[in-house]
C-alpha atoms as a PDB file:
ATOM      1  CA  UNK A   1     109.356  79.052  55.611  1.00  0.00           C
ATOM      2  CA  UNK A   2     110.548  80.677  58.895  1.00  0.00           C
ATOM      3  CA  UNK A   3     110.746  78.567  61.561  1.00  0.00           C
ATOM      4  CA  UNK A   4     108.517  79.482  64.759  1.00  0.00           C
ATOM      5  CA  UNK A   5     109.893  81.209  67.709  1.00  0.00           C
ATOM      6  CA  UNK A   6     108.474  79.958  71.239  1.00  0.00           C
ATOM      7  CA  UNK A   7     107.397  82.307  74.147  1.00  0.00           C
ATOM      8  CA  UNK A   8     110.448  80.533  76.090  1.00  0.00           C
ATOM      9  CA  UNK A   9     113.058  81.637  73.504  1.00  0.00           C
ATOM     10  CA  UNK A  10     111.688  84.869  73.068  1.00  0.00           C
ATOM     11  CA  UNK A  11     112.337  85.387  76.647  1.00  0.00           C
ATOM     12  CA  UNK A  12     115.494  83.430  76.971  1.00  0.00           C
ATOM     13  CA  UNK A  13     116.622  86.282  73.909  1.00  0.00           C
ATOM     14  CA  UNK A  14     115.468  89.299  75.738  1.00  0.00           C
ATOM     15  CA  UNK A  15     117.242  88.486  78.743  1.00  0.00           C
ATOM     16  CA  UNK A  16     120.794  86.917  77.556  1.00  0.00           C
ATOM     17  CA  UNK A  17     120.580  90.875  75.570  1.00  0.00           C
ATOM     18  CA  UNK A  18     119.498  92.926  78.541  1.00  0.00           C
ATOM     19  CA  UNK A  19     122.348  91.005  80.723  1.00  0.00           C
ATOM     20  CA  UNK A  20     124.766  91.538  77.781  1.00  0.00           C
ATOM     21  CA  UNK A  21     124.082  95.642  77.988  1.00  0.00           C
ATOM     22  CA  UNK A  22     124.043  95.609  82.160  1.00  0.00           C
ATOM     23  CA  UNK A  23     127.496  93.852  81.345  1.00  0.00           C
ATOM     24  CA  UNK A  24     128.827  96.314  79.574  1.00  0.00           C
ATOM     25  CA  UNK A  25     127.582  99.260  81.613  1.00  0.00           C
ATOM     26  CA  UNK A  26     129.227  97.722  84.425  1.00  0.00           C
ATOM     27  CA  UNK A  27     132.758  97.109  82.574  1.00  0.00           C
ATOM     28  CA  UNK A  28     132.037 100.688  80.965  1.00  0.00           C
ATOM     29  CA  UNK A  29     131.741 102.545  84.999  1.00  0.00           C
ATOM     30  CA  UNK A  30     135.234 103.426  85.368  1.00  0.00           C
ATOM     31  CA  UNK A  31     135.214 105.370  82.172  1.00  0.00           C
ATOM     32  CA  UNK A  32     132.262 107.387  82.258  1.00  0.00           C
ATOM     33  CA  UNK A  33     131.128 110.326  84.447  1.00  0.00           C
ATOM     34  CA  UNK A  34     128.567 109.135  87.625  1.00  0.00           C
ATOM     35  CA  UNK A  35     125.522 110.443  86.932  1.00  0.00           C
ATOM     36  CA  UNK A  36     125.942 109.107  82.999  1.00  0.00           C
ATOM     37  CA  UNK A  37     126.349 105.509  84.332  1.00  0.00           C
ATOM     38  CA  UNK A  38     123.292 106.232  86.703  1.00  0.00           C
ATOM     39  CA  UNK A  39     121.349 107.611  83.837  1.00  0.00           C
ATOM     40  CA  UNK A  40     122.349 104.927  81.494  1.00  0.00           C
ATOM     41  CA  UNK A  41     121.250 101.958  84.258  1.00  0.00           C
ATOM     42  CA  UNK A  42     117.698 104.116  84.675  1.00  0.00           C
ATOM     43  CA  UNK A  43     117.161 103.590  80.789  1.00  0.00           C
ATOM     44  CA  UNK A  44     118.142  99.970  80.377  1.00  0.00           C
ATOM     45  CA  UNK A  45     115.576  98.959  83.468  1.00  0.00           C
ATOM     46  CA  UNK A  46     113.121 101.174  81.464  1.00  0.00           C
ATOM     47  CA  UNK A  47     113.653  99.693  78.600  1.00  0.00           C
ATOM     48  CA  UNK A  48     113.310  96.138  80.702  1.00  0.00           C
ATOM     49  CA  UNK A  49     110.213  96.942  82.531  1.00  0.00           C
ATOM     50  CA  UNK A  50     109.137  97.886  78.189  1.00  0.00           C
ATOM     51  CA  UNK A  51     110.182  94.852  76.396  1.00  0.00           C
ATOM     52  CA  UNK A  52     108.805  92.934  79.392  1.00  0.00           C
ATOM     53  CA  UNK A  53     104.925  94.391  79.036  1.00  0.00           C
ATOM     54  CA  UNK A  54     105.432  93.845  75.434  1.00  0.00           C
ATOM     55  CA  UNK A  55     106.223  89.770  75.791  1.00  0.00           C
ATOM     56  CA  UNK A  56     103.571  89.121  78.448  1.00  0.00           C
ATOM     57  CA  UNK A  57     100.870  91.196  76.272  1.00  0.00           C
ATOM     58  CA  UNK A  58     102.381  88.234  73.839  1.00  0.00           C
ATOM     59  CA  UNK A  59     102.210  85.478  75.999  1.00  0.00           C
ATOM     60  CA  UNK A  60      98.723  86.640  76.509  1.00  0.00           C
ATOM     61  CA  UNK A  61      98.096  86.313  73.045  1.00  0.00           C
ATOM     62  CA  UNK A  62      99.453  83.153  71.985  1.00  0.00           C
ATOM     63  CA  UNK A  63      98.450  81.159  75.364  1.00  0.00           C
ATOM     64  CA  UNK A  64      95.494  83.024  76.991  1.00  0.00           C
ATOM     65  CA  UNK A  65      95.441  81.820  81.137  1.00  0.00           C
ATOM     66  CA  UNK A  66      98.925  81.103  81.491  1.00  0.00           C
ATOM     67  CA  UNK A  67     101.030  82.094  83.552  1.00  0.00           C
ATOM     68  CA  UNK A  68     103.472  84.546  82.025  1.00  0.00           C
ATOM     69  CA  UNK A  69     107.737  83.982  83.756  1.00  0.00           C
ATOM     70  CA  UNK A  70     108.531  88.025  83.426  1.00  0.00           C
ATOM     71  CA  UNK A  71     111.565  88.669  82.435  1.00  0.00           C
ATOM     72  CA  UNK A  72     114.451  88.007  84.976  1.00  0.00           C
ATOM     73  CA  UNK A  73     118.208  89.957  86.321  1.00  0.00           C
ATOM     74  CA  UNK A  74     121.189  88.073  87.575  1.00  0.00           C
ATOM     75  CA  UNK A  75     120.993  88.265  91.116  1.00  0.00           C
ATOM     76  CA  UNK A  76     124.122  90.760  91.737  1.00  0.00           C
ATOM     77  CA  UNK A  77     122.566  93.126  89.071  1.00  0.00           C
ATOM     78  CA  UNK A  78     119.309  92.818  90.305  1.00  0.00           C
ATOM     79  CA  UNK A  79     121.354  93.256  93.948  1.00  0.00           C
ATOM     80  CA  UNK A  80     122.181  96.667  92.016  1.00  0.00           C
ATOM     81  CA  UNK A  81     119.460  97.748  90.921  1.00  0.00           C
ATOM     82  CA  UNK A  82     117.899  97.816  94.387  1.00  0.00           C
ATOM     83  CA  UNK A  83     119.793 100.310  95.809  1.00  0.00           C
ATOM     84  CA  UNK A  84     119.897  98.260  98.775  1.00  0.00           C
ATOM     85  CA  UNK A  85     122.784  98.053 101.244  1.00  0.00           C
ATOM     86  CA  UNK A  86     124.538  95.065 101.160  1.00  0.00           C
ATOM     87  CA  UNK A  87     123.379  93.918 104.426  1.00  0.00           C
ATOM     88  CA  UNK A  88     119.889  94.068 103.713  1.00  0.00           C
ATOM     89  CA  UNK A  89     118.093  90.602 102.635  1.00  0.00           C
ATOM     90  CA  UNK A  90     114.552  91.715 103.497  1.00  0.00           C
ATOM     91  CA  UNK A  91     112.212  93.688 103.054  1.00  0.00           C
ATOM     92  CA  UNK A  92     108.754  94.778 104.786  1.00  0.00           C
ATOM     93  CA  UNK A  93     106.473  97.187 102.883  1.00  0.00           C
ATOM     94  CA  UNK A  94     103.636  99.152 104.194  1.00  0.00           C
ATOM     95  CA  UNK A  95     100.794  97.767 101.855  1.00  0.00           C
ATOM     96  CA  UNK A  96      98.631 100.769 101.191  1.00  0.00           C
ATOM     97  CA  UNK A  97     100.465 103.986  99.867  1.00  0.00           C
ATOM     98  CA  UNK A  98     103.530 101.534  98.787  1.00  0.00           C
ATOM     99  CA  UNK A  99     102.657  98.589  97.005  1.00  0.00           C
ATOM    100  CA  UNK A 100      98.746  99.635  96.162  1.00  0.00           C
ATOM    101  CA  UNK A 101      96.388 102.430  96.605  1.00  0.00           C
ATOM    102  CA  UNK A 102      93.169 100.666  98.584  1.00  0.00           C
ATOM    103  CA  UNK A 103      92.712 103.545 100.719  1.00  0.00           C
ATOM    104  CA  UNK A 104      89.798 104.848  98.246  1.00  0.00           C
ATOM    105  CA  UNK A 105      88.355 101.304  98.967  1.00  0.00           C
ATOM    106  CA  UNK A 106      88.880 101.510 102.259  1.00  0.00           C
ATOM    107  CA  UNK A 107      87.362 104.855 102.752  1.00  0.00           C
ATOM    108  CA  UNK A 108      84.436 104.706 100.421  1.00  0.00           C
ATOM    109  CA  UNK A 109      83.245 101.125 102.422  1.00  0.00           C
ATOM    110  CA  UNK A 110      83.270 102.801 105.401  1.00  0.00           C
ATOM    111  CA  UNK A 111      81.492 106.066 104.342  1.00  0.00           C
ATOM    112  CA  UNK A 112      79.163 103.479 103.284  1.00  0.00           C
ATOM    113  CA  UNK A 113      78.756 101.375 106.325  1.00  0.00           C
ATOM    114  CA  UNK A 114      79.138 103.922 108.992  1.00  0.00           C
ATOM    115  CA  UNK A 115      76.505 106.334 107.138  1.00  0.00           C
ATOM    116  CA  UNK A 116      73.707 103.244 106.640  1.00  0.00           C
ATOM    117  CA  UNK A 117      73.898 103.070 110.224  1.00  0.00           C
ATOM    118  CA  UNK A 118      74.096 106.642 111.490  1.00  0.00           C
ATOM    119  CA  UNK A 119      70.973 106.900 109.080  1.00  0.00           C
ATOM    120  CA  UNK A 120      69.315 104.293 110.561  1.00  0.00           C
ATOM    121  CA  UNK A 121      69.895 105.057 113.704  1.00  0.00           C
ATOM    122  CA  UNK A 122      68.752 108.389 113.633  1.00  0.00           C
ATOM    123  CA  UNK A 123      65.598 108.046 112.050  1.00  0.00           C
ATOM    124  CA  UNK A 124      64.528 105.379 114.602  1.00  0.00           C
ATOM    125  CA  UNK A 125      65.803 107.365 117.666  1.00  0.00           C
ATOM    126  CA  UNK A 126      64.798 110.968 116.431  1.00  0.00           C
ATOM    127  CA  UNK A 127      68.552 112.058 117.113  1.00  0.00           C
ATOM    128  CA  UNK A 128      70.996 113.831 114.772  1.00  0.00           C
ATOM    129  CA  UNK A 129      72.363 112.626 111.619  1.00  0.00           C
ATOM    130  CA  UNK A 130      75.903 113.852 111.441  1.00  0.00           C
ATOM    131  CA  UNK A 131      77.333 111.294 108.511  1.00  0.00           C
ATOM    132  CA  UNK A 132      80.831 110.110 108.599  1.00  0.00           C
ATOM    133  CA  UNK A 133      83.368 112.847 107.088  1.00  0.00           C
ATOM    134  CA  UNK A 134      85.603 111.111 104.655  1.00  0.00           C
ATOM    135  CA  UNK A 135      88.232 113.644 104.974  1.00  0.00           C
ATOM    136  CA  UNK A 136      88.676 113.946 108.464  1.00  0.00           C
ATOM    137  CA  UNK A 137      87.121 111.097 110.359  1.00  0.00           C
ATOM    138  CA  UNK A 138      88.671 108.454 108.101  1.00  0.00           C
ATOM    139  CA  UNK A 139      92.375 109.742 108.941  1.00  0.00           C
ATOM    140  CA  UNK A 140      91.578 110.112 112.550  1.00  0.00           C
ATOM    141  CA  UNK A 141      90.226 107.042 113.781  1.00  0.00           C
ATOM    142  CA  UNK A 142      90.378 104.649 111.223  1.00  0.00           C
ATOM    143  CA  UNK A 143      93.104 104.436 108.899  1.00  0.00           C
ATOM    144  CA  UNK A 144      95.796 102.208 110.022  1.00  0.00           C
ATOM    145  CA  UNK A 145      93.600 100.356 112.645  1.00  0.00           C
ATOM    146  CA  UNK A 146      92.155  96.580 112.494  1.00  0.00           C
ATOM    147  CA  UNK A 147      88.188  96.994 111.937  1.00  0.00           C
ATOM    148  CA  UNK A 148      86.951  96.050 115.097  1.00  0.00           C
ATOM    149  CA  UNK A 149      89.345  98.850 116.464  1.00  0.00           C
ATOM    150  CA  UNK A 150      88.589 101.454 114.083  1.00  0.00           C
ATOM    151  CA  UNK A 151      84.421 101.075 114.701  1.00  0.00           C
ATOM    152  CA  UNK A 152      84.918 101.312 118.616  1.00  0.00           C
ATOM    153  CA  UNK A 153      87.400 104.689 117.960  1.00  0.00           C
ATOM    154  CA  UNK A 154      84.831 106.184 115.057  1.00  0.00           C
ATOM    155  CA  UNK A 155      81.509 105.489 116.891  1.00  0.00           C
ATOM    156  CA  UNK A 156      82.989 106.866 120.712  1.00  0.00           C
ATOM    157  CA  UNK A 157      83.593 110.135 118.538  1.00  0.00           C
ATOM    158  CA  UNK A 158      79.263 109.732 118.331  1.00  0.00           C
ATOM    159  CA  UNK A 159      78.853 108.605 121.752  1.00  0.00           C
ATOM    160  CA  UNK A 160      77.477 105.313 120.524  1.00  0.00           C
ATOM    161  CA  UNK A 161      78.665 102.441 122.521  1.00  0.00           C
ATOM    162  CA  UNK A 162      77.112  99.267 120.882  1.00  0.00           C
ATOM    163  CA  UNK A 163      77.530  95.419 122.046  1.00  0.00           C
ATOM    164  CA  UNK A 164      80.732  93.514 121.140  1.00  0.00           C
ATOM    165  CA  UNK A 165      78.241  91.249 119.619  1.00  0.00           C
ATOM    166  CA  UNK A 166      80.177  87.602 117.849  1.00  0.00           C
ATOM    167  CA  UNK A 167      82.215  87.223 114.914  1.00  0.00           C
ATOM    168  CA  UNK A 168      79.430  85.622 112.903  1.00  0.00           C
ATOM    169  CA  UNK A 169      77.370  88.308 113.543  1.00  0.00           C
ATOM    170  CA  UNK A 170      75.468  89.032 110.327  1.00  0.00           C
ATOM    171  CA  UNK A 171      76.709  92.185 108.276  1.00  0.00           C
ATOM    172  CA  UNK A 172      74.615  95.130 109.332  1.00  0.00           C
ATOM    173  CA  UNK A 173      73.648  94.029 113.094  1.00  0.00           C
ATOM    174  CA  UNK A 174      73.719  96.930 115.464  1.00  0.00           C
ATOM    175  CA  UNK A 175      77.479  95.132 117.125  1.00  0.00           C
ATOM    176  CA  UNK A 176      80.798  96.634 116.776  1.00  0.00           C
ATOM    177  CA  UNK A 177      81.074  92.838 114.746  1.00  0.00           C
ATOM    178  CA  UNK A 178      78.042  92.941 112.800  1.00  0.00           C
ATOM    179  CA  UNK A 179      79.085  96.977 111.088  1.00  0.00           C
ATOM    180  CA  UNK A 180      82.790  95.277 111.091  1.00  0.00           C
ATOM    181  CA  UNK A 181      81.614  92.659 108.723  1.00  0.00           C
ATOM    182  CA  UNK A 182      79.325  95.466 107.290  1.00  0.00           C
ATOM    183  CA  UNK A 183      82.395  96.777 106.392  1.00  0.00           C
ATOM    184  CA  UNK A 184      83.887  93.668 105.229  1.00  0.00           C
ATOM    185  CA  UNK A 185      81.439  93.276 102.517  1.00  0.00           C
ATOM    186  CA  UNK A 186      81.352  96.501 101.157  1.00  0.00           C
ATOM    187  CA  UNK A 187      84.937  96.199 100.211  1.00  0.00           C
ATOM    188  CA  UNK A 188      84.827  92.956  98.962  1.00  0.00           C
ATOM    189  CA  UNK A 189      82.035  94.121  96.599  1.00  0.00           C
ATOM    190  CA  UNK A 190      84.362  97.118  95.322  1.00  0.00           C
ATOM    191  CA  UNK A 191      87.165  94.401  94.977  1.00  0.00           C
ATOM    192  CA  UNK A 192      85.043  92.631  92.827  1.00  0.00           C
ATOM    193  CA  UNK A 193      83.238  94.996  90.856  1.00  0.00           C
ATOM    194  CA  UNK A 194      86.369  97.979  90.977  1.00  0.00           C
ATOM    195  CA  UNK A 195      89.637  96.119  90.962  1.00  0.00           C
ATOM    196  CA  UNK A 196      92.610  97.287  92.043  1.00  0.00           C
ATOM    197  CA  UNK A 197      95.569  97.487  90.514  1.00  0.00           C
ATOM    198  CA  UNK A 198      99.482  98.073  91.739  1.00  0.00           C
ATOM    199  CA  UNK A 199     101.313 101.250  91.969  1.00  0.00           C
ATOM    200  CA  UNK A 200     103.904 101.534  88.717  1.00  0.00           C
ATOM    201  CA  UNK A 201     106.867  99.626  89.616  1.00  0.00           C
ATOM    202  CA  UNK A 202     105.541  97.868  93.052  1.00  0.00           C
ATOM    203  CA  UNK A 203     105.566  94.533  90.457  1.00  0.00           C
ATOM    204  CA  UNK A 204     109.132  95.751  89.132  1.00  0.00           C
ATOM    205  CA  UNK A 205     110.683  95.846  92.746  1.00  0.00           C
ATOM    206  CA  UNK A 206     109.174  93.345  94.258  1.00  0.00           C
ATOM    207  CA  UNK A 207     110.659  90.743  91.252  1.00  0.00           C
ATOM    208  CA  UNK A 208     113.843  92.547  91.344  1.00  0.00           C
ATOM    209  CA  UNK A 209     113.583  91.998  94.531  1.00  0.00           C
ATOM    210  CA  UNK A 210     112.862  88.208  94.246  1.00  0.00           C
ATOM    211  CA  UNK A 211     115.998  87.676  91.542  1.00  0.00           C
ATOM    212  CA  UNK A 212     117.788  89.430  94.204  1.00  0.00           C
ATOM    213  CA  UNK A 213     117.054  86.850  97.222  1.00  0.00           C
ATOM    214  CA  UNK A 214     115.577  89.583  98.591  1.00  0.00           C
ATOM    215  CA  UNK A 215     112.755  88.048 100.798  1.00  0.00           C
ATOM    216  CA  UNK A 216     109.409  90.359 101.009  1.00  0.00           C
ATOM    217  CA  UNK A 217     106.752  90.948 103.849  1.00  0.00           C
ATOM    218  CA  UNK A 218     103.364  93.213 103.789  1.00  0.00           C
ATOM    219  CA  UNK A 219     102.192  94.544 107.056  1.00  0.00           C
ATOM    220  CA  UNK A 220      98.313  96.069 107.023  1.00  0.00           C
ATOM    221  CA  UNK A 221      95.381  96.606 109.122  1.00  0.00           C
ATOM    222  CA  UNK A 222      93.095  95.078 106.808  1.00  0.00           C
ATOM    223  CA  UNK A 223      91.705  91.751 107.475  1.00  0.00           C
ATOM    224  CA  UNK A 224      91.190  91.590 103.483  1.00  0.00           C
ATOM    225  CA  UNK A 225      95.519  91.897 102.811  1.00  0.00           C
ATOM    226  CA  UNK A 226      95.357  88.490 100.667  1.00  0.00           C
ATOM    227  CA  UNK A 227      92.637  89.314  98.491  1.00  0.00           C
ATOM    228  CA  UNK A 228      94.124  92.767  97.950  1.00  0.00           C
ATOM    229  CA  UNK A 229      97.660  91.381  96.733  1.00  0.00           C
ATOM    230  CA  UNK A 230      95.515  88.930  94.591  1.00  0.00           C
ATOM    231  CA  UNK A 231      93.759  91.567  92.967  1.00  0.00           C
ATOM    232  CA  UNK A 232      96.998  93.732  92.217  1.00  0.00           C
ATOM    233  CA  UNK A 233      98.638  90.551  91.288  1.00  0.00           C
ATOM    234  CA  UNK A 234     101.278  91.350  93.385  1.00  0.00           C
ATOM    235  CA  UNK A 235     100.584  87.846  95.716  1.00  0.00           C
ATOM    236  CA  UNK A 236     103.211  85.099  94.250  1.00  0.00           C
ATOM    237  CA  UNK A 237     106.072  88.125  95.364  1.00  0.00           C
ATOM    238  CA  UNK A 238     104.994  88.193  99.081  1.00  0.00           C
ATOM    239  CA  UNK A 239     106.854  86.090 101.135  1.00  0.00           C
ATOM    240  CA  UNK A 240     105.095  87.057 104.413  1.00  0.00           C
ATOM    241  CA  UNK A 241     102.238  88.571 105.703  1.00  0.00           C
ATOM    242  CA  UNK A 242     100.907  90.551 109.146  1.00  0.00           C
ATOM    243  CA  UNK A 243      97.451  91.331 108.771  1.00  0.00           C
ATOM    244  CA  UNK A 244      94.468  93.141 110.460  1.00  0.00           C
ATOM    245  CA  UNK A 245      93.296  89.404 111.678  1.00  0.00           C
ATOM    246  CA  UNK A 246      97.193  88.592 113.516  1.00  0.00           C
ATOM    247  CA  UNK A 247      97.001  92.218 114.219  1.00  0.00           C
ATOM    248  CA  UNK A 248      94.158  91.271 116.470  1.00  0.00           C
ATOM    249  CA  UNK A 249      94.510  87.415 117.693  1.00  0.00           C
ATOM    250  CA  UNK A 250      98.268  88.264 118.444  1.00  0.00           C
ATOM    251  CA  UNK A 251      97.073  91.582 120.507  1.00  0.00           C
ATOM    252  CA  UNK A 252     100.115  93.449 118.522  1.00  0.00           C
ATOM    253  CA  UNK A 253     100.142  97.471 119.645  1.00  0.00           C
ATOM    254  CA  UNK A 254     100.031  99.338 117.126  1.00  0.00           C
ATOM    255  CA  UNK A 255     102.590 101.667 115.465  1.00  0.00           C
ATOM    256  CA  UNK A 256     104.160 104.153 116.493  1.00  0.00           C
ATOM    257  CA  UNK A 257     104.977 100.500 118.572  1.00  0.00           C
ATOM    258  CA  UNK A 258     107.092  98.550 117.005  1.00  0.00           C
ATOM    259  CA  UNK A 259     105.327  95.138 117.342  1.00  0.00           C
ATOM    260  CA  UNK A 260     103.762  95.149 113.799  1.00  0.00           C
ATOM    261  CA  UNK A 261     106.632  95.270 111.896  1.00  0.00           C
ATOM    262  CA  UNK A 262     108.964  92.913 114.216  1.00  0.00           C
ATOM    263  CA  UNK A 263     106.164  90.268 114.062  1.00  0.00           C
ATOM    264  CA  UNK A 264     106.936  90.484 110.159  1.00  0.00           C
ATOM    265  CA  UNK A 265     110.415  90.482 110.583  1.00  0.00           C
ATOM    266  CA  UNK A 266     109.921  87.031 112.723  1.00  0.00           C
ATOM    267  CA  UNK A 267     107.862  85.577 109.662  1.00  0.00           C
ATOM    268  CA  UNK A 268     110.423  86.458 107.173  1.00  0.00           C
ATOM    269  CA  UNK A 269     112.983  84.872 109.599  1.00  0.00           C
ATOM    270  CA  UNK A 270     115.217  87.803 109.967  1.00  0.00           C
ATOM    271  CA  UNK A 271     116.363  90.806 111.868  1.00  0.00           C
ATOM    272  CA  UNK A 272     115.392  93.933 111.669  1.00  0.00           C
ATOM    273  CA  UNK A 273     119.094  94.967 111.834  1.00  0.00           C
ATOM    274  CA  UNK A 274     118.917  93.355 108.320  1.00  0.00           C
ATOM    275  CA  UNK A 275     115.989  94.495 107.155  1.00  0.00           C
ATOM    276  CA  UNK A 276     114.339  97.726 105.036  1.00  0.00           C
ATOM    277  CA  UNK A 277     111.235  98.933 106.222  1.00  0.00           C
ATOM    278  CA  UNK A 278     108.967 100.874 103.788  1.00  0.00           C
ATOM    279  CA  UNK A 279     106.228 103.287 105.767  1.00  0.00           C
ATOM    280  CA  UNK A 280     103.929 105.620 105.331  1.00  0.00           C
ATOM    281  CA  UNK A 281     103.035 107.759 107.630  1.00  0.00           C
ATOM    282  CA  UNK A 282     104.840 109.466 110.775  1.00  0.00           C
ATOM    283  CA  UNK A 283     103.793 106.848 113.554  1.00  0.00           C
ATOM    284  CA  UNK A 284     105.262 104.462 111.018  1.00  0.00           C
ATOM    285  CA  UNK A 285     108.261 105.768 110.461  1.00  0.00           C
ATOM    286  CA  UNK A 286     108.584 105.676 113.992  1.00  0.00           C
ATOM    287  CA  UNK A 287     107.701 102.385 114.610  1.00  0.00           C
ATOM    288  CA  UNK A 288     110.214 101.326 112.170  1.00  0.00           C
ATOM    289  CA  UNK A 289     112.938 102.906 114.260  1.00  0.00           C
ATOM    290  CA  UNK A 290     112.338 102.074 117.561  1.00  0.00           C
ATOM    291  CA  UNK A 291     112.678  98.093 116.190  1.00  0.00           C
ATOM    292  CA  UNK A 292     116.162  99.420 114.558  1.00  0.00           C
ATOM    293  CA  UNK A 293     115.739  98.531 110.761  1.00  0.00           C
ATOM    294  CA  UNK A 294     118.698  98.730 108.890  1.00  0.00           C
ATOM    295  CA  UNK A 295     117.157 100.893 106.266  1.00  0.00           C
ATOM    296  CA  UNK A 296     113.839 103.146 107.004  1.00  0.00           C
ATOM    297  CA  UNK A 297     112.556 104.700 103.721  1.00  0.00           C
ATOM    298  CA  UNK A 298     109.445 106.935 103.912  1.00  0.00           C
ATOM    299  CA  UNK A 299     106.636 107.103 100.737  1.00  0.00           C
ATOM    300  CA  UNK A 300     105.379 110.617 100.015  1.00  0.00           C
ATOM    301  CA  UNK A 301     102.664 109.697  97.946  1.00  0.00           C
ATOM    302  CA  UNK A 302     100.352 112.993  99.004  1.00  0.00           C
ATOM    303  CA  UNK A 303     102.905 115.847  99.959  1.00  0.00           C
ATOM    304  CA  UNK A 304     103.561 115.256 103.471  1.00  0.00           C
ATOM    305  CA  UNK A 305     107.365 114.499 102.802  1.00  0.00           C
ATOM    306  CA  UNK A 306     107.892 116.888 105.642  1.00  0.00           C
ATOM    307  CA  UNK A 307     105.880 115.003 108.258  1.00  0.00           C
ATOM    308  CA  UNK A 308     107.597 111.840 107.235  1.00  0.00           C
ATOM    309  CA  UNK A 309     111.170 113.937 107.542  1.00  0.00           C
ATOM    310  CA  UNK A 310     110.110 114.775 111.439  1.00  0.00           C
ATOM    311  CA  UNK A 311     110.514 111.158 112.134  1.00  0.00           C
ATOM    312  CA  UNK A 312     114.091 110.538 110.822  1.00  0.00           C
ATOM    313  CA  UNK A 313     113.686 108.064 107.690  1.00  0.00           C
ATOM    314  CA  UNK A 314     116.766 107.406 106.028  1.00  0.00           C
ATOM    315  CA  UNK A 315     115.411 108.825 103.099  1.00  0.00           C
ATOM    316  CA  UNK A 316     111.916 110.009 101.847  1.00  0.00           C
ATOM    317  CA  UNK A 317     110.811 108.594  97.983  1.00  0.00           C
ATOM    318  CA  UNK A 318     107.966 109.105  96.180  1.00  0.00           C
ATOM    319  CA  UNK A 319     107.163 105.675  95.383  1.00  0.00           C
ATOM    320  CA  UNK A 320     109.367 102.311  94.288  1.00  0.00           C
ATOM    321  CA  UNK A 321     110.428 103.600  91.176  1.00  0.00           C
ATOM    322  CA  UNK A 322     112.740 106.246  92.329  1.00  0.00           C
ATOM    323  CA  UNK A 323     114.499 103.052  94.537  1.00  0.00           C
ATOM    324  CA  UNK A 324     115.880 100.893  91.404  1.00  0.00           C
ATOM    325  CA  UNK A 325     119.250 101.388  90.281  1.00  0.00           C
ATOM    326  CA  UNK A 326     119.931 103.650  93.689  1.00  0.00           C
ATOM    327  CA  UNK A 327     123.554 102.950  95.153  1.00  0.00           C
ATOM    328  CA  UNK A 328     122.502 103.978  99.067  1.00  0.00           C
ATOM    329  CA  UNK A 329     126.048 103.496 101.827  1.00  0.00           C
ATOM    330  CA  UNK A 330     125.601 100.658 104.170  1.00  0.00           C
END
C-alpha cells in the first residue's frame, strides 16, 4: 500500500520544483531573447499562483479551519518578481482600487444613510427631497475623506448644518456623529452579509512581497480598514496601517498633502526615499510626490489612466498583476 503524503510535503515538493524551474530560467537568461525570458517568468508565477489554489483547496479538504502556509519564493526571486528597484524595502498601498474594491460598500452605505435622513427630514420639515446622487455626490465630497469629514462636506452641499453631537451618539441621531455611525453600521452589515473579497493578485504581491522582506502598509479613510483586510483575508500581509480613525485623532491633511502617506512610512519605519507608493487617484499621486517616494505607481482600475498620467507617476498599471516579474531601473 502507498504510503500517505502530508500537506507539509506536498508543499515542501511544489516549492523545491518551482525554485528548481526559476533556477534554470535564471541560468537560461543569457541565452534566450528578453521578452522570451519575461514571458517564460509570467508563466511559471502563473503556474505558482495555480498549483498554489489547488493545495490550499487541499488543505481545505483534509484539515478544514486551518490555516493553510501558501506556497513560498526565495527571497532574491521573489526580490525579482516584484519588479521593484533594489532600493525599495516598502511598500504603502492605497486600500480601495489596489488591494480591494469596497468602494460599492462604501457608496451603497452612504446612499443608504444620507437618503434615510434627507427622507426624514423632509417629510417632517415640508422641504425638498433631493436624495444623495451616487454618481456624482459620492466622488465629490466623500470618497477619500474620514466620515465625520465627508458628512460635514455632503450635507453643506444641502445647507444642513447639524450639531457635532458625541462619538457615542446612537446611529441615526440628527449629529454629524450619530449619521457617521449611521454610516458605520450600514457597512458593517454589507461586510457581514456581502463579503468582500481581494482584487486577483493583491494576495500574490503582497506574499511575494513578504518572502521578499518587503514590509507592507495600507493607508484609507475608512475607520472600518481592519475589518476590511479581514474580510479579503489580506490582514496577516499588512505590516502597518493609517486609517480614517489616525486620520482624524492625528489631524493628518489630507492628500494631495503628503501627511497620510509619510505617517505610514513612519509606522513601517522607513523613508519614503525607500519606499513605493501605490495610489489611486490624481490628488494621490500627488501626495505621493511631494513626500518623494522612490517609486510612485498609479492604478487605472476605471479608465482614467490619463488623469493619473497628469500627476507624474512613474508608471500607470492596471492592477498588481501587471507588477510581478517587472524589471523597473532604480
Amino acid at each position: 500500500m502507498a504510503a500517505r503524503v502530508g500537506m507539509e510535503t506536498l508543499r515542501s515538493h511544489w516549492s523545491s520544483a518551482f525554485f528548481s524551474a526559476q533556477a534554470a530560467l535564471r541560468s537560461a537568461s543569457p541565452y534566450l531573447p528578453t521578452h522570451e525570458i519575461a514571458e517564460q517568468s509570467r508563466q511559471l508565477a502563473s503556474e505558482l499562483a495555480e498549483t498554489d489554489r489547488v493545495l490550499e483547496s487541499l488543505a481545505r479538504d483534509v484539515r478544514p479551519g486551518a490555516a493553510y502556509l501558501h506556497l513560498t519564493l526565495a527571497p532574491y526571486e521573489a526580490r525579482r518578481m516584484l519588479g521593484l528597484p533594489p532600493s525599495v524595502d516598502a511598500c504603502v498601498f492605497t486600500l480601495d482600487g489596489v488591494l480591494v474594491g469596497s468602494a460599492s460598500l462604501h457608496l451603497a452605505a452612504w446612499t443608504e444613510t444620507f437618503d434615510e435622513f434627507l427622507s426624514r427630514r423632509a417629510e417632517r420639515t415640508g422641504g425638498q427631497f433631493a436624495p444623495f446622487n451616487p454618481r456624482t455626490d459620492y466622488r465629490a465630497h466623500i470618497h477619500g475623506k474620514p466620515r465625520l469629514v465627508g458628512v460635514h462636506a455632503f450635507l453643506a452641499t444641502r445647507g444642513i448644518r447639524l450639531p457635532e453631537g458625541r462619538p457615542d451618539d446612537p446611529p441615526g441621531t440628527e449629529t454629524v456623529y450619530g449619521i457617521a455611525n449611521r454610516k458605520n453600521d450600514a457597512l458593517r452589515r454589507r461586510l457581514e452579509h456581502q463579503g468582500l473579497t481581494a482584487f486577483d493578485g493583491s494576495r500574490r504581491f503582497l506574499e511575494t512581497a513578504h518572502d521578499a522582506d518587503v514590509r507592507c502598509a495600507v493607508v484609507s479613510a475608512s475607520a472600518n480598514t481592519d475589518a476590511i483586510l479581514e474580510r479579503a483575508g489580506l490582514a496577516p500581509l499588512v505590516d502597518a496601517r493609517v486609517d480614517g480613525n489616525e486620520i482624524v485623532h492625528k489631524g493628518l491633511h489630507l492628500r494631495p498633502a503628503p501627511d497620510i502617506l509619510l505617517a505610514a512610512c513612519e509606522r513601517l519605519g522607513t523613508e519614503p526615499s525607500h519606499a513605493a507608493a501605490f495610489e489611486t487617484t490624481p490628488d494621490g499621486i500627488a501626495a505621493a510626490r511631494a513626500a518623494r517616494f522612490k517609486l510612485v505607481v498609479g492604478v487605472d482600475r476605471t479608465g482614467e489612466g490619463n488623469a493619473l498620467r497628469a500627476e507624474h507617476p512613474d508608471l500607470v498599471v492596471t492592477g498588481l498583476p501587471d507588477f510581478l516579474d517587472r524589471r523597473i531601473a532604480a
